[in-house]
N, C-alpha and C. Protein backbone atom coordinates (compact mmCIF):
# COMPACT_ATOMS: atom_id res chain seq x y z
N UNK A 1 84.56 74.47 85.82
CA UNK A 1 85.47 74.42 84.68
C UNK A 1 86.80 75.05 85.10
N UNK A 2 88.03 74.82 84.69
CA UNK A 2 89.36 75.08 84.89
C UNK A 2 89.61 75.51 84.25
N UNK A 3 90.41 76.92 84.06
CA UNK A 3 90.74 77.92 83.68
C UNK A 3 91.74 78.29 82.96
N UNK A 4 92.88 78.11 82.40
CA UNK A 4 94.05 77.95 81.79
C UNK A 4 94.81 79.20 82.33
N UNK A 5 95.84 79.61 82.64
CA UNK A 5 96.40 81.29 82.62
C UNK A 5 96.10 81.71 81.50
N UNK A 6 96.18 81.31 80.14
CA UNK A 6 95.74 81.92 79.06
C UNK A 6 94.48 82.40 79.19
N UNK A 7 93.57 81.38 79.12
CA UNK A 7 92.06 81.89 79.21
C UNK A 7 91.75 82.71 80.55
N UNK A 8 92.39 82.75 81.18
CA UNK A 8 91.96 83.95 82.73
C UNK A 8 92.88 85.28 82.34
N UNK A 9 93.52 85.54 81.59
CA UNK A 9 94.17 86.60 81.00
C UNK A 9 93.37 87.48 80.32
N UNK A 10 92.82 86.11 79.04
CA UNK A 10 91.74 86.75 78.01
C UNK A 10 90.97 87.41 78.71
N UNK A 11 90.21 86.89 80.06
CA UNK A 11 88.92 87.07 80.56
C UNK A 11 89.46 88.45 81.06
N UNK A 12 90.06 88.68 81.67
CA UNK A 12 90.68 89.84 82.59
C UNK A 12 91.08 90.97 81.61
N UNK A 13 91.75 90.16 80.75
CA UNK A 13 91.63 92.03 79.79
C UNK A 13 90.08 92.20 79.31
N UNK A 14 89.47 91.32 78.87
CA UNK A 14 87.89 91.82 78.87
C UNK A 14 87.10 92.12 79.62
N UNK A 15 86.93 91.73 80.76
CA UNK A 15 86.40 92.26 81.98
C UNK A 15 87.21 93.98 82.30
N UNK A 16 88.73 94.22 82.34
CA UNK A 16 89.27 95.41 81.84
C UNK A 16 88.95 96.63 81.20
N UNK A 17 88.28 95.78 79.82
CA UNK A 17 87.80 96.53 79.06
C UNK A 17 86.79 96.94 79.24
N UNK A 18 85.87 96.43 79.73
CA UNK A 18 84.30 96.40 80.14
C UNK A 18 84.03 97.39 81.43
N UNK A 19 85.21 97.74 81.87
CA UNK A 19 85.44 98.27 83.23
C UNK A 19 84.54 97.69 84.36
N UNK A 20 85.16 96.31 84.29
CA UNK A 20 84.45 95.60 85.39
C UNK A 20 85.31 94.74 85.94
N UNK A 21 86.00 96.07 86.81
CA UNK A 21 87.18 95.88 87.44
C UNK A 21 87.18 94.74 88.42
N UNK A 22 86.18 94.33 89.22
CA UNK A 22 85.92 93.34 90.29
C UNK A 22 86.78 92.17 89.65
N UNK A 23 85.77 91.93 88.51
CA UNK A 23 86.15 90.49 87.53
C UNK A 23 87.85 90.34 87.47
N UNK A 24 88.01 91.69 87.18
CA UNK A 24 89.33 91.71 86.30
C UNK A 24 90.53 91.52 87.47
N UNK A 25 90.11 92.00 88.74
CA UNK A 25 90.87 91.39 89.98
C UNK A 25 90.81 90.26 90.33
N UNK A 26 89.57 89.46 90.31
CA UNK A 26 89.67 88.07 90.62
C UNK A 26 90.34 87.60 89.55
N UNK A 27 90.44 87.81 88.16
CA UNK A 27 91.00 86.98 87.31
C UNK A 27 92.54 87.01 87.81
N UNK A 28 92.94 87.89 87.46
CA UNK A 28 94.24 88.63 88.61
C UNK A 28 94.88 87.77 89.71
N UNK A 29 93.83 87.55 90.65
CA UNK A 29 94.50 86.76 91.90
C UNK A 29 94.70 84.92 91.60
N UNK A 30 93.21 84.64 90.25
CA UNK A 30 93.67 83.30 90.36
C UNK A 30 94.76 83.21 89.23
N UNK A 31 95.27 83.87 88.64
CA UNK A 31 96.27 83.51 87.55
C UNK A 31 97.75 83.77 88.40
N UNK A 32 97.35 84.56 89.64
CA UNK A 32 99.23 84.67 90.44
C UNK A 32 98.92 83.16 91.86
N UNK A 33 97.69 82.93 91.54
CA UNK A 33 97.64 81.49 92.82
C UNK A 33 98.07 80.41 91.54
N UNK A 34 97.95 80.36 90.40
CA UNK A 34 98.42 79.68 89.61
C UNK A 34 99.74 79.46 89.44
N UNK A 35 100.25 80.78 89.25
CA UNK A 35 101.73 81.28 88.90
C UNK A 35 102.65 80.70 89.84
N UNK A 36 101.80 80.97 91.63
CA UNK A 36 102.57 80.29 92.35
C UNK A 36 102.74 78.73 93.34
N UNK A 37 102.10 77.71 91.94
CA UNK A 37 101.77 76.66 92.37
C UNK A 37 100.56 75.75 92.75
N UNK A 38 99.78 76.51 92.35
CA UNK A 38 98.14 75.92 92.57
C UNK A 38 97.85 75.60 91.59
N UNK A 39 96.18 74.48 91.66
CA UNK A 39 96.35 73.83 90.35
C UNK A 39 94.94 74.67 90.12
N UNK A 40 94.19 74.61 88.36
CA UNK A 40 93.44 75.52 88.88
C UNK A 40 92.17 75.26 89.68
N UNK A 41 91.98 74.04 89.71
CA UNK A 41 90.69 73.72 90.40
C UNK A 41 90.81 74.51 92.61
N UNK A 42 92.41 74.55 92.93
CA UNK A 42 92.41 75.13 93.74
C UNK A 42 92.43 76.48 93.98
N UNK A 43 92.99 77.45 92.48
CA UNK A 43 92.70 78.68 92.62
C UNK A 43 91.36 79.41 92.21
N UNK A 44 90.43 77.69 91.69
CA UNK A 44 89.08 78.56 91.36
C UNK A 44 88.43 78.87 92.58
N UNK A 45 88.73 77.50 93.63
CA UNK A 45 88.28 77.19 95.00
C UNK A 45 88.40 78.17 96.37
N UNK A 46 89.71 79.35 95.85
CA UNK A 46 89.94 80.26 97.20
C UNK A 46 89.85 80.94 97.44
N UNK A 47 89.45 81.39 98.74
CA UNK A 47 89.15 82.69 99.06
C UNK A 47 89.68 83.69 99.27
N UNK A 48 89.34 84.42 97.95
CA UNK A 48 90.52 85.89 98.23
C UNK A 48 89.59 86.87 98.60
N UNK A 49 88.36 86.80 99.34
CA UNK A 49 87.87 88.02 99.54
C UNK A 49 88.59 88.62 101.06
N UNK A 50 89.24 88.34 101.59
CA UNK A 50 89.93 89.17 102.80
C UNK A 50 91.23 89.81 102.12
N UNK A 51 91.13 89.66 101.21
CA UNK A 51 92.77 89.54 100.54
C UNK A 51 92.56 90.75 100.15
N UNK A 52 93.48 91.83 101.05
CA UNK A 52 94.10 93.30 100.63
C UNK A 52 94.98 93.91 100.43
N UNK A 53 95.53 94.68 99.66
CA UNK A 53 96.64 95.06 99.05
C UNK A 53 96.90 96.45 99.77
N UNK A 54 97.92 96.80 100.21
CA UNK A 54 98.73 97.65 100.54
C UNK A 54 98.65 98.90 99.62
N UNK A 55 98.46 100.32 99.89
CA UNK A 55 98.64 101.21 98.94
C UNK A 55 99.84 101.53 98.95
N UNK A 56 100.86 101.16 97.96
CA UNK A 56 102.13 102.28 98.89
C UNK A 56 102.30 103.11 98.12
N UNK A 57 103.07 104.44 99.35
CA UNK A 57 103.55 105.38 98.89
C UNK A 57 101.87 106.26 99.50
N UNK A 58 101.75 105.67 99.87
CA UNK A 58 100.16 106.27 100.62
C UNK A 58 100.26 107.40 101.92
N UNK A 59 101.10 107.25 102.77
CA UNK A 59 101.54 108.31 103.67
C UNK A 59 103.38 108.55 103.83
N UNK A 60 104.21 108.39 102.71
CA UNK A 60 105.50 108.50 102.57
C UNK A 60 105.93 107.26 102.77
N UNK A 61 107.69 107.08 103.13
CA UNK A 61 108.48 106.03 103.48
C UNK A 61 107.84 105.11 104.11
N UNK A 62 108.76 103.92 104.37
CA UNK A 62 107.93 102.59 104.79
C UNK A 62 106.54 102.34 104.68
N UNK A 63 105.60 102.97 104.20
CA UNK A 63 104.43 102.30 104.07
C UNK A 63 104.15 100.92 103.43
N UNK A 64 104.80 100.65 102.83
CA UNK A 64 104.69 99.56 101.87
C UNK A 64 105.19 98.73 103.05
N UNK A 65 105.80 98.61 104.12
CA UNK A 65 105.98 97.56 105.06
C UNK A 65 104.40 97.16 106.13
N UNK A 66 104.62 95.25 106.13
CA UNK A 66 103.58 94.84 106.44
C UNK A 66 103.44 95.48 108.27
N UNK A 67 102.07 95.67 108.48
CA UNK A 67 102.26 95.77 109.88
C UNK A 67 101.51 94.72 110.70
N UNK A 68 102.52 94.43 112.06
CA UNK A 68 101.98 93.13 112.62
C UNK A 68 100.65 93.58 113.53
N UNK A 69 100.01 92.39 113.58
CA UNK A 69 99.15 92.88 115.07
C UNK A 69 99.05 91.86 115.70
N UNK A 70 98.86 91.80 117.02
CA UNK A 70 98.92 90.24 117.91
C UNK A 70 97.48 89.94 117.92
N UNK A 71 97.66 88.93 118.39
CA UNK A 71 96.11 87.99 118.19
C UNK A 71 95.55 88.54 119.32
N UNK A 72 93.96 87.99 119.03
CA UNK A 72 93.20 88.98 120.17
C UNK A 72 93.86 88.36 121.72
N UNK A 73 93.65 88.94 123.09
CA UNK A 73 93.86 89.22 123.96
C UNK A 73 95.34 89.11 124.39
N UNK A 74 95.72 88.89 123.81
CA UNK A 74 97.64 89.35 124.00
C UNK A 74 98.05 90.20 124.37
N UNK A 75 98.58 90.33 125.58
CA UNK A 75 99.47 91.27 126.53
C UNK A 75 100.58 91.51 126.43
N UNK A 76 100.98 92.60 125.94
CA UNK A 76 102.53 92.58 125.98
C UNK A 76 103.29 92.31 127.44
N UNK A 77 104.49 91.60 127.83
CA UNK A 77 104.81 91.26 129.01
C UNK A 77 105.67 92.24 129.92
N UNK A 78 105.70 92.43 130.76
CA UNK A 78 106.06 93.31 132.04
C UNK A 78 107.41 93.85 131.39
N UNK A 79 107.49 95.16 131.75
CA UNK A 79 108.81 95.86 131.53
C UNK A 79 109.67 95.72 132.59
N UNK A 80 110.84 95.45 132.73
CA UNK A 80 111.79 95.43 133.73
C UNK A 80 111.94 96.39 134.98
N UNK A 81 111.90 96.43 136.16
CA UNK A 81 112.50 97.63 136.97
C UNK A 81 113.68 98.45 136.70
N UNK A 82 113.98 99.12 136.39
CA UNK A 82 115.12 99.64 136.18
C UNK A 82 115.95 99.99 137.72
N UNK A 83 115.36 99.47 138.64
CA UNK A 83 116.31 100.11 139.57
C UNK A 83 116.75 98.61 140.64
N UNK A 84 116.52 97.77 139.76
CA UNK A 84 116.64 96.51 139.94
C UNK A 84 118.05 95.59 138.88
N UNK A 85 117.54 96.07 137.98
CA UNK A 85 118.44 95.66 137.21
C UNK A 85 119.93 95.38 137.13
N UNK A 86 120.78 94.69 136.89
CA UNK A 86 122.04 94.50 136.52
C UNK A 86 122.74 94.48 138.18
N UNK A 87 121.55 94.43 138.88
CA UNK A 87 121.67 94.41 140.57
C UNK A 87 121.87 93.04 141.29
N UNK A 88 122.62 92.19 140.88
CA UNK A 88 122.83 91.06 141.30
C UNK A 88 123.49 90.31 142.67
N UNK A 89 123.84 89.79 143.15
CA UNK A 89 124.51 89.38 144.07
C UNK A 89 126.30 89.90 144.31
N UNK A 90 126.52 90.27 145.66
CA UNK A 90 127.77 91.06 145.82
C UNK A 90 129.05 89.60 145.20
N UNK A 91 129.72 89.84 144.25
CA UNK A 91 130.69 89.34 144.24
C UNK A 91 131.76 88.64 145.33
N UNK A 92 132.13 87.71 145.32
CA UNK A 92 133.39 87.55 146.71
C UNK A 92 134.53 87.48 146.05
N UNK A 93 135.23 87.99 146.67
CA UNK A 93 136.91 88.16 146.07
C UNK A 93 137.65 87.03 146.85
């Protein structure tokens, strides 16, 4: 069954109320997959269980910024010589 934003609102302040907070988050995520373009048969359909929210203000400044991580076995690439550098071929005059 498809969900209306209205009726996933209702559900979510009652689940709210009920303090059955789980509910009241999923209602939550499919009414903002709605909000931002999904129809609801696709926001009944997705998976938000990896889906985590940021605490911010959790260890001071910038926390609220996303942090990257590289995919598994990714090497960051060789640092330059420094005593090589900017060491190019003698000029001719």
């Amino acid at each position: 069954m498809a969900d209306t934003i209205e009726t996933l609102q209702r559900k979510m302040e009652e689940a709210a109320r009920a303090l059955d907070f789980e509910e009241a988050r999923r209602c939550r995520d499919r009414i903002n997959l709605m909000r931002g373009g999904a129809t609801p048969a696709q926001a009944e359909q997705a998976d938000l269980a990896g889906l985590e929210r940021q605490q911010p203000g959790a260890m001071g400044l910038g926390t609220s910024q996303q942090r990257m991580t590289p995919p598994p076995g990714w090497r960051p690439p060789p640092k330059p010589d420094p005593m090589t550098t900017g060491r190019g071929r003698p000029r001719k005059s």
